[in-house]
N, C-alpha and C. Protein backbone atom coordinates (compact mmCIF):
# COMPACT_ATOMS: atom_id res chain seq x y z
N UNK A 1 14.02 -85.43 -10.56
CA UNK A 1 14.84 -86.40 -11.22
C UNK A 1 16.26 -86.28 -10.66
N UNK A 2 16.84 -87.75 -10.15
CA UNK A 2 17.95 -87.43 -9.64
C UNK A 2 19.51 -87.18 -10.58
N UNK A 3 20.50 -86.62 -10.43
CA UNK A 3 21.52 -86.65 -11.77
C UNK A 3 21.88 -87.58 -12.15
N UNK A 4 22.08 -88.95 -11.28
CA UNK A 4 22.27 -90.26 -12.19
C UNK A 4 21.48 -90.63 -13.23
N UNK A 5 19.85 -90.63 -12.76
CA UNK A 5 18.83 -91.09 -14.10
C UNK A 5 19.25 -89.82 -14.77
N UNK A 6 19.38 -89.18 -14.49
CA UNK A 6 19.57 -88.03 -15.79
C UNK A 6 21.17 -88.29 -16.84
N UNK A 7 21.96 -88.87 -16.24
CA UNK A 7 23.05 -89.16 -17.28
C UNK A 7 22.89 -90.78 -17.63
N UNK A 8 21.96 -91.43 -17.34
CA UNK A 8 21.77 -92.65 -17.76
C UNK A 8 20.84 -92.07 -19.13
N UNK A 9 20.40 -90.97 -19.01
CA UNK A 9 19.36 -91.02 -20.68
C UNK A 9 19.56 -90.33 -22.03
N UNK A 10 21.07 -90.30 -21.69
CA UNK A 10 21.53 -89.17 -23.04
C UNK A 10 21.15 -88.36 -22.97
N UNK A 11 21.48 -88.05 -24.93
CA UNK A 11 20.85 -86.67 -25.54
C UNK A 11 19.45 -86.62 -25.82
N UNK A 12 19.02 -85.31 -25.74
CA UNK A 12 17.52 -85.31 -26.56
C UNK A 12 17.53 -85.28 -28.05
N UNK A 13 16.67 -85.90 -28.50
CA UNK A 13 16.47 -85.54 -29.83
C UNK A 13 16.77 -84.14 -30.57
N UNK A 14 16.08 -83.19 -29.88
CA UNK A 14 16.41 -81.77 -30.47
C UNK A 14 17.35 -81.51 -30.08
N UNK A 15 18.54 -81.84 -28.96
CA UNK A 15 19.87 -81.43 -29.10
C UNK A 15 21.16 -82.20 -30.21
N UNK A 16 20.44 -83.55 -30.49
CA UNK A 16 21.43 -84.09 -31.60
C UNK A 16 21.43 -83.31 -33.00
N UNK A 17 19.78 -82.85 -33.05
CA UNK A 17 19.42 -81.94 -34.77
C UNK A 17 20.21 -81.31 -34.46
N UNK A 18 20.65 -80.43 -33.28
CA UNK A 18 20.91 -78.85 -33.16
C UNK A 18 22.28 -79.47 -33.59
N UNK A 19 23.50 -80.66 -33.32
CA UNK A 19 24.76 -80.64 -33.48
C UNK A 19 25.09 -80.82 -35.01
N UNK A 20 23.67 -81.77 -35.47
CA UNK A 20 23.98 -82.01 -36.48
C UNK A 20 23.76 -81.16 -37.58
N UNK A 21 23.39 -79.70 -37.32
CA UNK A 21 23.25 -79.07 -38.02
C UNK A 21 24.15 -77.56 -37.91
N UNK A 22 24.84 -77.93 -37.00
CA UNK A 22 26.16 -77.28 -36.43
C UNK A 22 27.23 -77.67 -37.70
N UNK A 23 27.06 -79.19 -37.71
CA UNK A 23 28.56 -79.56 -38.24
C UNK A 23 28.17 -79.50 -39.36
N UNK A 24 27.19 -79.91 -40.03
CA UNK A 24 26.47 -79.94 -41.18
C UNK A 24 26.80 -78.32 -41.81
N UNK A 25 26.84 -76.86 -41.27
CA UNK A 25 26.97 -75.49 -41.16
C UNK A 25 29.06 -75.57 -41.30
N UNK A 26 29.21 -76.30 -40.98
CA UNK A 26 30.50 -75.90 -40.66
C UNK A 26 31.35 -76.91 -41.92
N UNK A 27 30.80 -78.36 -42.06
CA UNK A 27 30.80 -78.75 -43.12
C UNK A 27 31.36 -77.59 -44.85
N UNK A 28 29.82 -77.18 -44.93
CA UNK A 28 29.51 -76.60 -45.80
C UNK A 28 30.49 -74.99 -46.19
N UNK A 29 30.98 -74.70 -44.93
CA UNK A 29 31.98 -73.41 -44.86
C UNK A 29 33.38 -74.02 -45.36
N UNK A 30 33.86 -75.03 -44.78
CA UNK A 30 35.03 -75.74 -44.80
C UNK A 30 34.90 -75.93 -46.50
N UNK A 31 34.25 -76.80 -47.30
CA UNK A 31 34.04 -77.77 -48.41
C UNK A 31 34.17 -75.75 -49.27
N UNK A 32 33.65 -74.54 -48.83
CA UNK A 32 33.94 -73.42 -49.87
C UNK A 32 34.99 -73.14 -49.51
N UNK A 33 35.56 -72.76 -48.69
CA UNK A 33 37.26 -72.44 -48.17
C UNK A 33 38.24 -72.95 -48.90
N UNK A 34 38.02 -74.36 -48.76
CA UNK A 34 39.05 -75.27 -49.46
C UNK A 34 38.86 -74.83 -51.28
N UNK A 35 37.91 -75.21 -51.41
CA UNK A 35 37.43 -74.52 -53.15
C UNK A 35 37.86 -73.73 -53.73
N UNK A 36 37.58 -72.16 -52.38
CA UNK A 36 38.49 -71.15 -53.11
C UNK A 36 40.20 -70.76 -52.76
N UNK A 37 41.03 -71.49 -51.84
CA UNK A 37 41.84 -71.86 -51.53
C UNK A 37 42.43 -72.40 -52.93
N UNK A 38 42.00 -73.54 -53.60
CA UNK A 38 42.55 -74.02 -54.39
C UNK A 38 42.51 -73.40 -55.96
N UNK A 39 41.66 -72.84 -55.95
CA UNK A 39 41.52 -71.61 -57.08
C UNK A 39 42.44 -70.78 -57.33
N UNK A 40 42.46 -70.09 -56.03
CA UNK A 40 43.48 -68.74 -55.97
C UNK A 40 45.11 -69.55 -55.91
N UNK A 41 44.60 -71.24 -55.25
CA UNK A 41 46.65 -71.23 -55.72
C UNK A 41 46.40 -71.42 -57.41
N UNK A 42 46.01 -72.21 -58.47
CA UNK A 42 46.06 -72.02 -59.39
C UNK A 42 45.90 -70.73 -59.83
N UNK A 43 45.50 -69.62 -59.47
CA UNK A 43 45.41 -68.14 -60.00
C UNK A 43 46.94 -67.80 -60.05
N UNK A 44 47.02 -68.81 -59.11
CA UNK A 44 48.76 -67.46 -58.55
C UNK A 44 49.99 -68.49 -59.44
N UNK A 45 49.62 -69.60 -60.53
CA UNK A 45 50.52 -69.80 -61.26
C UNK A 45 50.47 -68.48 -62.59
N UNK A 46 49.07 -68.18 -62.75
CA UNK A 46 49.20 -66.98 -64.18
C UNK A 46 49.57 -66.04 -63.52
N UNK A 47 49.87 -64.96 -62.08
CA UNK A 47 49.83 -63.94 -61.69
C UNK A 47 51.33 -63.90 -61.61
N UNK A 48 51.93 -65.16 -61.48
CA UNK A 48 53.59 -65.22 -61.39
C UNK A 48 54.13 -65.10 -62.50
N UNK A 49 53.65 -65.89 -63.76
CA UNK A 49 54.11 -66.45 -64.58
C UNK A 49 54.21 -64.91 -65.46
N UNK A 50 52.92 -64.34 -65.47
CA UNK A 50 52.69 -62.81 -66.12
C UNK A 50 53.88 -62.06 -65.61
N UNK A 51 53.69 -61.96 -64.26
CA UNK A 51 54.79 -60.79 -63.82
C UNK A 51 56.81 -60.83 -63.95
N UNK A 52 56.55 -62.33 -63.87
CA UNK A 52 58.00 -63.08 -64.45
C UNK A 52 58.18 -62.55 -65.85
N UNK A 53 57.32 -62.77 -66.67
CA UNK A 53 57.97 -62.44 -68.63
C UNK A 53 57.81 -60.53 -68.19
N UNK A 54 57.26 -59.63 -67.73
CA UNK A 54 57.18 -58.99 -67.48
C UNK A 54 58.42 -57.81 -67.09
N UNK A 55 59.30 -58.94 -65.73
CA UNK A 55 59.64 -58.25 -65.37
C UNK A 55 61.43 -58.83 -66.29
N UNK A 56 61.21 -60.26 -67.07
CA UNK A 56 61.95 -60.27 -68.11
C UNK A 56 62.09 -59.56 -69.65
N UNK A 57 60.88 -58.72 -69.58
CA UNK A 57 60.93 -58.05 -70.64
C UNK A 57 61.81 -56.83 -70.59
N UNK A 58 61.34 -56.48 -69.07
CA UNK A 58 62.11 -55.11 -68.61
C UNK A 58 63.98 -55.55 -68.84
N UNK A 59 63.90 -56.55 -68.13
CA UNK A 59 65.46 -56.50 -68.09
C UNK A 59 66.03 -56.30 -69.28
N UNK A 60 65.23 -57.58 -70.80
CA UNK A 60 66.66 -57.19 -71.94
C UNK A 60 66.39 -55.92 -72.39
N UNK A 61 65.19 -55.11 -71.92
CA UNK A 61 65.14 -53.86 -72.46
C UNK A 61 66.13 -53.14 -71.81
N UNK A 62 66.47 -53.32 -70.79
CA UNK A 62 67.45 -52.13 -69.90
C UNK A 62 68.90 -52.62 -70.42
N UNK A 63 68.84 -53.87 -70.82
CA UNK A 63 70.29 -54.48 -71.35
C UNK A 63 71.10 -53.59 -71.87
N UNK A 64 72.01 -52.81 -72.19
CA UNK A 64 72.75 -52.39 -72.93
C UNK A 64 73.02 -53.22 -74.21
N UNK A 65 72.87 -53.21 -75.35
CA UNK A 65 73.09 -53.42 -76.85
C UNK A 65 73.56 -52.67 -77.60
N UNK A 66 74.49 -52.97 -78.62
CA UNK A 66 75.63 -52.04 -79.06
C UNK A 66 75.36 -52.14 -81.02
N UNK A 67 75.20 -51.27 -81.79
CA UNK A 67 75.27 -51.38 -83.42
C UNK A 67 76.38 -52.92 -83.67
N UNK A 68 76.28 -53.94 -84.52
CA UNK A 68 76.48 -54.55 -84.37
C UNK A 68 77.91 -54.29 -85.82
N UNK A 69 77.67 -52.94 -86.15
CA UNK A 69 78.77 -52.26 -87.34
C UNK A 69 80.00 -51.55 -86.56
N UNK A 70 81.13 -52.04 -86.90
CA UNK A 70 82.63 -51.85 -86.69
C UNK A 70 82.69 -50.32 -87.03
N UNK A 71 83.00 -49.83 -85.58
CA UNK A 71 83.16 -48.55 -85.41
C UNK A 71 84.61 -48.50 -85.98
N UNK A 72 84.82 -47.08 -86.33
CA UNK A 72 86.43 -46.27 -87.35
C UNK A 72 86.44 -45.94 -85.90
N UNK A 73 87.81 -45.58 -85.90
CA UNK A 73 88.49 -44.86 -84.78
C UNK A 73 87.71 -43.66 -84.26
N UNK A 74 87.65 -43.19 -83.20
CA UNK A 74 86.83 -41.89 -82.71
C UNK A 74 85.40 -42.39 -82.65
N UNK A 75 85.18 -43.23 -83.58
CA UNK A 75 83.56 -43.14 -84.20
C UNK A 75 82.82 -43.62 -82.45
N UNK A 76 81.42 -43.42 -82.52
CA UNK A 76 80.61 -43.56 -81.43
C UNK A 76 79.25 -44.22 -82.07
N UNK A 77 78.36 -44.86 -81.31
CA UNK A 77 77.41 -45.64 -81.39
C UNK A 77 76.58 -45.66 -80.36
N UNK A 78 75.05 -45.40 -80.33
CA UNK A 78 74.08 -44.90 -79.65
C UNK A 78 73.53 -46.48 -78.80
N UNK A 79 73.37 -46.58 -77.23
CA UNK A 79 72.91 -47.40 -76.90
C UNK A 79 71.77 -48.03 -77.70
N UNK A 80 71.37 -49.26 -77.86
CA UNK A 80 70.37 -49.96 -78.62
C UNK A 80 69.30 -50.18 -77.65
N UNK A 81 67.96 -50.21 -77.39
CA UNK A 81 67.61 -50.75 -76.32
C UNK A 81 66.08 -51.23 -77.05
N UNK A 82 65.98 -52.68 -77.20
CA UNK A 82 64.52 -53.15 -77.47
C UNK A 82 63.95 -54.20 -76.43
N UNK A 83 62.63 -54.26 -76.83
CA UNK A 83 61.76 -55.24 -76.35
C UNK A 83 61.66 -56.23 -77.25
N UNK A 84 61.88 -57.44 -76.70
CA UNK A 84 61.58 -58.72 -77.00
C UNK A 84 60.47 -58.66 -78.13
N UNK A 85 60.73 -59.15 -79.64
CA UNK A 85 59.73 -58.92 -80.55
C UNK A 85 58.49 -60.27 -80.19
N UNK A 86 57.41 -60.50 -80.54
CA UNK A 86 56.38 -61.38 -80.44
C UNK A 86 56.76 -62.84 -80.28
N UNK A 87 56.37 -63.86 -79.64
CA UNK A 87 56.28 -64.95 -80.11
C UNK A 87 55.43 -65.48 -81.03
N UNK A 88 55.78 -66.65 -81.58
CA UNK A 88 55.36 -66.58 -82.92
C UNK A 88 54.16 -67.73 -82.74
N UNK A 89 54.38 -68.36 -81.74
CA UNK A 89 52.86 -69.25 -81.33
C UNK A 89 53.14 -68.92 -79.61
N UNK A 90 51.42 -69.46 -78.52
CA UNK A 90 51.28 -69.76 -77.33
C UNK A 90 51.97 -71.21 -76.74
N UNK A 91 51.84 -71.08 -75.72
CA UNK A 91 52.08 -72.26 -75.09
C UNK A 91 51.38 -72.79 -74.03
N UNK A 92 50.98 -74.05 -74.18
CA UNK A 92 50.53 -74.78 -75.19
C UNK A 92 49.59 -73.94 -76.50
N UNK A 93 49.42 -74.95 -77.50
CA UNK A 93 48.68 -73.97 -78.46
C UNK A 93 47.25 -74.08 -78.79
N UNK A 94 46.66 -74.64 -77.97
CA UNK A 94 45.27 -74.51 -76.90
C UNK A 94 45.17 -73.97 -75.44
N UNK A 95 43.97 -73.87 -75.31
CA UNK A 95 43.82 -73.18 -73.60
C UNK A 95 43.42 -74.86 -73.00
N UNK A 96 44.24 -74.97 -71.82
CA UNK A 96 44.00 -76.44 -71.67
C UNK A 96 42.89 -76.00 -70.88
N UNK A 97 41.92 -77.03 -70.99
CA UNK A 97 40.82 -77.49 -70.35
C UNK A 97 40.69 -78.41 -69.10
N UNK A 98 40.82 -77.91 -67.81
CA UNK A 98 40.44 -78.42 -66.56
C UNK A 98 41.26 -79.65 -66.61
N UNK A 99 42.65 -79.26 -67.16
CA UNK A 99 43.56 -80.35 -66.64
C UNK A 99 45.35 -79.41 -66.73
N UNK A 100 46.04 -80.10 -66.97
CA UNK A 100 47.14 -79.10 -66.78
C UNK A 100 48.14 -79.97 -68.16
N UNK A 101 49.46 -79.11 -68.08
CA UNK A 101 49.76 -79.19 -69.92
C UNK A 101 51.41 -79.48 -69.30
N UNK A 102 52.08 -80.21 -69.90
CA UNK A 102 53.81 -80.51 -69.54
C UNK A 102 54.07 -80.12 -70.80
N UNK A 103 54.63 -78.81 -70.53
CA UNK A 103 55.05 -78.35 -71.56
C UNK A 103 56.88 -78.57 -72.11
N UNK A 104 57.30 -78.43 -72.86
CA UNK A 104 58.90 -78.70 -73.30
C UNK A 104 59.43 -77.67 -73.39
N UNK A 105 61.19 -77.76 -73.59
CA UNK A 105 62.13 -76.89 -73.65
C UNK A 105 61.63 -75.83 -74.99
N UNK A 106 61.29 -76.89 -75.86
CA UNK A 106 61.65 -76.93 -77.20
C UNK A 106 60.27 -75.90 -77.46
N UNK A 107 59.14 -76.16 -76.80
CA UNK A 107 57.62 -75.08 -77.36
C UNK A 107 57.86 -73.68 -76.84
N UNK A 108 59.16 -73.06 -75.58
CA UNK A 108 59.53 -72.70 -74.78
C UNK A 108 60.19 -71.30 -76.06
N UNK A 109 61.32 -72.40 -77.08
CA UNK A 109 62.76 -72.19 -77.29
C UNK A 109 62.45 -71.56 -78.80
N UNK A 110 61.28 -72.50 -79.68
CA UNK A 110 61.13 -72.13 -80.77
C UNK A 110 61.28 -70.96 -81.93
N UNK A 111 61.33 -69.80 -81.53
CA UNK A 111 61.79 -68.68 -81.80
C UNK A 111 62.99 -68.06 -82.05
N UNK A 112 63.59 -68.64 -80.72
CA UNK A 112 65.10 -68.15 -80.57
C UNK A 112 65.83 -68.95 -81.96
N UNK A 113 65.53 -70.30 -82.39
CA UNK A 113 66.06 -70.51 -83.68
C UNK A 113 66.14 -69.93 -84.83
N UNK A 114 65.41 -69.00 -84.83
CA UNK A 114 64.91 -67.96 -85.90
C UNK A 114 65.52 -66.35 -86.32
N UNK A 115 64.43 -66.23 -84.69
CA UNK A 115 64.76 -64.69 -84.65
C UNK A 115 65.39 -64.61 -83.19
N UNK A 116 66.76 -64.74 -82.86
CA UNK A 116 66.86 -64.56 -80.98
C UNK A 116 66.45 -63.69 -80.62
N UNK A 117 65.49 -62.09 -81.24
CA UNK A 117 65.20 -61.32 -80.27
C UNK A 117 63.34 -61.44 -80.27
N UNK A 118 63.18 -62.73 -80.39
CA UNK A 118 61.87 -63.12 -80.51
C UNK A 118 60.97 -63.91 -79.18
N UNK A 119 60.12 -63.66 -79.19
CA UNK A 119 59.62 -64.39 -77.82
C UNK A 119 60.12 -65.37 -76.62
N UNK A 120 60.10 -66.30 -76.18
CA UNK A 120 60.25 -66.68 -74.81
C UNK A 120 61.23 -66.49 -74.93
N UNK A 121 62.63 -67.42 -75.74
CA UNK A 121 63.62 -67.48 -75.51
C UNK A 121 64.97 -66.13 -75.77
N UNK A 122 63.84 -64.75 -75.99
CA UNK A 122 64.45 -63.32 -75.89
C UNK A 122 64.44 -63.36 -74.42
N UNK A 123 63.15 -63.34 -73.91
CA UNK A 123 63.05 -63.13 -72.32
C UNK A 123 64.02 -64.25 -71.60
N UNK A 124 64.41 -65.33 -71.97
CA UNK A 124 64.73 -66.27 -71.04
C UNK A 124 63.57 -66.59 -70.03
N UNK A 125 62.43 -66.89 -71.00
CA UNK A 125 61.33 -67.42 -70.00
C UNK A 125 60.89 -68.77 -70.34
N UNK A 126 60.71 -69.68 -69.26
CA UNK A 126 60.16 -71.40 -69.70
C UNK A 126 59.43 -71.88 -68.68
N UNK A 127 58.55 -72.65 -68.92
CA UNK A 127 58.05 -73.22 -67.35
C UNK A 127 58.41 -74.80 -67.55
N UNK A 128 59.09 -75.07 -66.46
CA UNK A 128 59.58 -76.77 -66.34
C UNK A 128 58.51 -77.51 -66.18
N UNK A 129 57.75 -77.16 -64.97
CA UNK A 129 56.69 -77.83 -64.50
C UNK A 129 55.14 -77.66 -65.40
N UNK A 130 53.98 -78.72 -64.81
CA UNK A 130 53.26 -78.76 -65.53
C UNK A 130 52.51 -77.30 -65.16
N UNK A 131 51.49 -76.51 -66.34
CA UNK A 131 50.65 -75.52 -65.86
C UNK A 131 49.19 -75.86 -66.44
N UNK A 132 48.52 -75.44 -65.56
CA UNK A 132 47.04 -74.62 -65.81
C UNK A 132 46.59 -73.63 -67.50
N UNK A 133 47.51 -72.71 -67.24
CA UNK A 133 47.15 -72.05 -68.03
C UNK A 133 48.13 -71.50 -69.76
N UNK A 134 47.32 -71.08 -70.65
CA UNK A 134 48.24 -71.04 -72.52
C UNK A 134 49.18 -69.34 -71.77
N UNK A 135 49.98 -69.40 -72.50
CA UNK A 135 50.84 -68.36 -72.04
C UNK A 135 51.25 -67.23 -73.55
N UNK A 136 51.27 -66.29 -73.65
CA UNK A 136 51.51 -65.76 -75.15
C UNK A 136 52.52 -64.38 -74.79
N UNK A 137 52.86 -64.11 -75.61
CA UNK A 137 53.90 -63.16 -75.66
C UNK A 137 53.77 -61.95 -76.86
N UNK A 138 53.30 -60.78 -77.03
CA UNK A 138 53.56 -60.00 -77.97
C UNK A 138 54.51 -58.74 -78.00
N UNK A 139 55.40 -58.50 -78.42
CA UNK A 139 56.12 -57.40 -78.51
C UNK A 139 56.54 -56.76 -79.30
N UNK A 140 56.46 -55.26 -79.86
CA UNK A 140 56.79 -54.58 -80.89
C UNK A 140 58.24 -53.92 -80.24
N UNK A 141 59.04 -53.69 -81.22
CA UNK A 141 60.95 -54.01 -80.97
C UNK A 141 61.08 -52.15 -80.08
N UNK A 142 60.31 -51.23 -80.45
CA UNK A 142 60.99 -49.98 -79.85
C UNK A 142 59.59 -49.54 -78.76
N UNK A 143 58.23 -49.62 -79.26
CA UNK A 143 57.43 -49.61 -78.58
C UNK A 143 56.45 -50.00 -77.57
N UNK A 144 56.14 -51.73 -77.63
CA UNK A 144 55.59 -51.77 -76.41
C UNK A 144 55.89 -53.66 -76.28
N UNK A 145 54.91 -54.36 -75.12
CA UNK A 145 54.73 -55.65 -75.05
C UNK A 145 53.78 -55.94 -74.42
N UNK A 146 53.01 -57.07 -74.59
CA UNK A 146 52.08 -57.78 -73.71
C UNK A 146 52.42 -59.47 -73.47
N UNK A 147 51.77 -59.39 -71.95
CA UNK A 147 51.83 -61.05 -71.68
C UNK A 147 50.55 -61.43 -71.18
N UNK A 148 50.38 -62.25 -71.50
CA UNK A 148 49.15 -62.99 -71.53
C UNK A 148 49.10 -64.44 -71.07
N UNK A 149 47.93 -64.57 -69.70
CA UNK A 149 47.63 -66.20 -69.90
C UNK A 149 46.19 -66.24 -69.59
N UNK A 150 45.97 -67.43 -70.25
CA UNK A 150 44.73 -67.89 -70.25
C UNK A 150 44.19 -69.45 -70.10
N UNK A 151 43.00 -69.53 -69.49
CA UNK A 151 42.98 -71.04 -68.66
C UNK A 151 41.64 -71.19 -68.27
N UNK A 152 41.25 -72.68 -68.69
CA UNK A 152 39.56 -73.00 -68.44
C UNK A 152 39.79 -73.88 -67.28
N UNK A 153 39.86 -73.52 -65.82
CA UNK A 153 40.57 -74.32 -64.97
C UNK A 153 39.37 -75.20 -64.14
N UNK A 154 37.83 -74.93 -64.67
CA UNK A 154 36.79 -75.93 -64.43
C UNK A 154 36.00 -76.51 -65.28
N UNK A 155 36.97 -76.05 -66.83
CA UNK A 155 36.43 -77.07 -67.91
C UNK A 155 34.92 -76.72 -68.67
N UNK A 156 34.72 -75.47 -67.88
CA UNK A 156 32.87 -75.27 -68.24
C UNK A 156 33.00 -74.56 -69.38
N UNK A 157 34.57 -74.57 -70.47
CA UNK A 157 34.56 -73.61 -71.42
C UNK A 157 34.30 -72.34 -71.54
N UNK A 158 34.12 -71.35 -70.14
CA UNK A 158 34.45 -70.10 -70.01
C UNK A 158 35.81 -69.91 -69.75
N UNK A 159 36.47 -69.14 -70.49
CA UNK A 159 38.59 -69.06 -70.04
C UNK A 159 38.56 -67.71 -68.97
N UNK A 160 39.49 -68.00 -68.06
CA UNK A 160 40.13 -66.79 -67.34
C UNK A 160 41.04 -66.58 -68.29
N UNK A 161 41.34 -64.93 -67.68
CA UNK A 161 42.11 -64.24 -68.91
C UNK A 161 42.57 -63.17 -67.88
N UNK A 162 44.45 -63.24 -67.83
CA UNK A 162 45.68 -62.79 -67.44
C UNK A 162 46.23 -61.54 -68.26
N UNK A 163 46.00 -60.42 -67.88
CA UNK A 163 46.97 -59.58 -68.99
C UNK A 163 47.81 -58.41 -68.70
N UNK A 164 49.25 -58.38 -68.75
CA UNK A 164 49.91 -57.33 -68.46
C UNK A 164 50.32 -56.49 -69.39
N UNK A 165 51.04 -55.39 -69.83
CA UNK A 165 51.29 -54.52 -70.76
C UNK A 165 52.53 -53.34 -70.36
N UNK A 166 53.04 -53.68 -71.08
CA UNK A 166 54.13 -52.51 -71.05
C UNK A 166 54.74 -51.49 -71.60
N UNK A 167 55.29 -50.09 -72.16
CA UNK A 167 55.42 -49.11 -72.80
C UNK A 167 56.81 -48.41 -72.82
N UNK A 168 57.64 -48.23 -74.10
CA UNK A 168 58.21 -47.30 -73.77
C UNK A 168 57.58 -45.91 -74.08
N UNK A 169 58.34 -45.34 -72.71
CA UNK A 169 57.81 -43.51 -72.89
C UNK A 169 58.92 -42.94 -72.37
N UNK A 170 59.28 -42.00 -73.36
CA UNK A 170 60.37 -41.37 -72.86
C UNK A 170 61.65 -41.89 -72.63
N UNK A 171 61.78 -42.87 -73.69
CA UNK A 171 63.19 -43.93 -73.58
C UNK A 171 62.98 -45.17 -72.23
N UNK A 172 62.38 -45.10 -71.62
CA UNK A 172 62.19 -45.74 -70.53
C UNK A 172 60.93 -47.14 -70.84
N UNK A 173 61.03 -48.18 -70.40
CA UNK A 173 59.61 -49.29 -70.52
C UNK A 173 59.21 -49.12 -69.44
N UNK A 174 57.82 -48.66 -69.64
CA UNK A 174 56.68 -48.48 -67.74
C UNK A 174 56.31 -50.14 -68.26
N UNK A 175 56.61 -50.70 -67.22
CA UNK A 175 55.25 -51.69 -66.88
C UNK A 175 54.06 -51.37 -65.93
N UNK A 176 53.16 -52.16 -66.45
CA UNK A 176 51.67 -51.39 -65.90
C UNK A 176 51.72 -52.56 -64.51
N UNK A 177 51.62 -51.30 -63.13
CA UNK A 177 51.24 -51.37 -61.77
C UNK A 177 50.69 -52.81 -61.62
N UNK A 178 49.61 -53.02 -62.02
CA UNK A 178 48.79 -54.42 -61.93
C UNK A 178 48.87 -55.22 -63.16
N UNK A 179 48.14 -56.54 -62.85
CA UNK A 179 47.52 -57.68 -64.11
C UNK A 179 46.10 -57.47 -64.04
N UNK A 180 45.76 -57.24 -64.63
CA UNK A 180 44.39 -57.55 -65.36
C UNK A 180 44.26 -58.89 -65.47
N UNK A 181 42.92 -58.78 -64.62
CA UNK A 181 41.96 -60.57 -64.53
C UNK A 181 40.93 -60.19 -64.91
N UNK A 182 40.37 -60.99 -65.84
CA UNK A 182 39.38 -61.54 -66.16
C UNK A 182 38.67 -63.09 -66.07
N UNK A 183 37.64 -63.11 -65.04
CA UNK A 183 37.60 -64.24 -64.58
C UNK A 183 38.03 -65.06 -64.10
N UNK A 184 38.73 -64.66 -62.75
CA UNK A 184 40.18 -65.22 -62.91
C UNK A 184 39.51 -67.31 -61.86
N UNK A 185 38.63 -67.07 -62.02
CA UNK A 185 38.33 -68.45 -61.48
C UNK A 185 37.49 -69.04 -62.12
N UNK A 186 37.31 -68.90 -63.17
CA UNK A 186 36.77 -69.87 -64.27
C UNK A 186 37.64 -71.03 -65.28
């Protein structure tokens, strides 16, 4: 057979299966990549958001705070140093479901009207933009805190679950090394 009739007759049949099952292979890699690509960026709004109140908890704890009673002459007064007490609801106050939540100043701020050494607005924490996931705050005033988020980010009503924790020991607040995930792509 000379090479002209041979490029006058194409492909063979079994070399088109073989491409189409090339791309069809490569398809199928691409379509999970992207999947979990987009997972892990929604993961990495709770992994921020945790380590942000976190590392705002630390700060008003390191704050210097002073007895708020009028020292006599000579007199002295022992540094104050607490953690941000609980918030008193989440935000939002459901786990949103496979859509995302615009949350306000005001679901943010609620506390600070109350008690200012009370949840978000102790930390100076808010999210402008819309999120994924409920966000919560607990803190006891000399001993410890947790932050928390949680998020059904494919709607199948299993929640991922975000959790950090922190301690004073020894006058000092450890925050704990890592976050704790649970499920973190559900």
């Amino acid at each position: 057979m000379s090479i002209r009739k041979r490029l006058k007759e194409g492909f063979t049949l079994i070399e088109l299966m073989i491409v189409v099952a090339i791309v069809g292979v490569l398809a199928v890699l691409a379509v999970y990549g992207v999947r979990k690509y987009i997972a892990n960026a929604k993961t990495a709004e709770a992994k921020n958001s945790i380590g942000q109140m976190s590392k705002d908890a630390l700060t008003k704890y390191e704050g210097e705070a002073m007895a708020g009673a009028v020292l006599p002459g000579g007199g002295t007064t022992g540094v104050l140093r607490d953690v941000c007490l609980s918030a008193t609801a989440a935000v939002p106050s459901t786990v949103p479901a496979a859509q995302k939540y615009q949350s306000t100043s005001a679901d943010w701020n609620k506390d600070g009207t109350v008690v200012p050494q009370a949840g978000f607005s102790c930390l100076h924490f808010e999210m402008a933009g819309p999120q994924y996931y409920q966000y919560s705050y607990a803190g006891a005033s000399t001993a410890s805190f947790s932050a928390e988020a949680r998020g059904d980010l494919n709607g199948d009503g299993i929640t991922s679950f975000f959790h950090q924790d922190g301690s004073v020991i020894s006058g000092r607040l450890n925050v704990a090394p890592s976050i704790i995930e649970v499920g973190p792509e559900e």
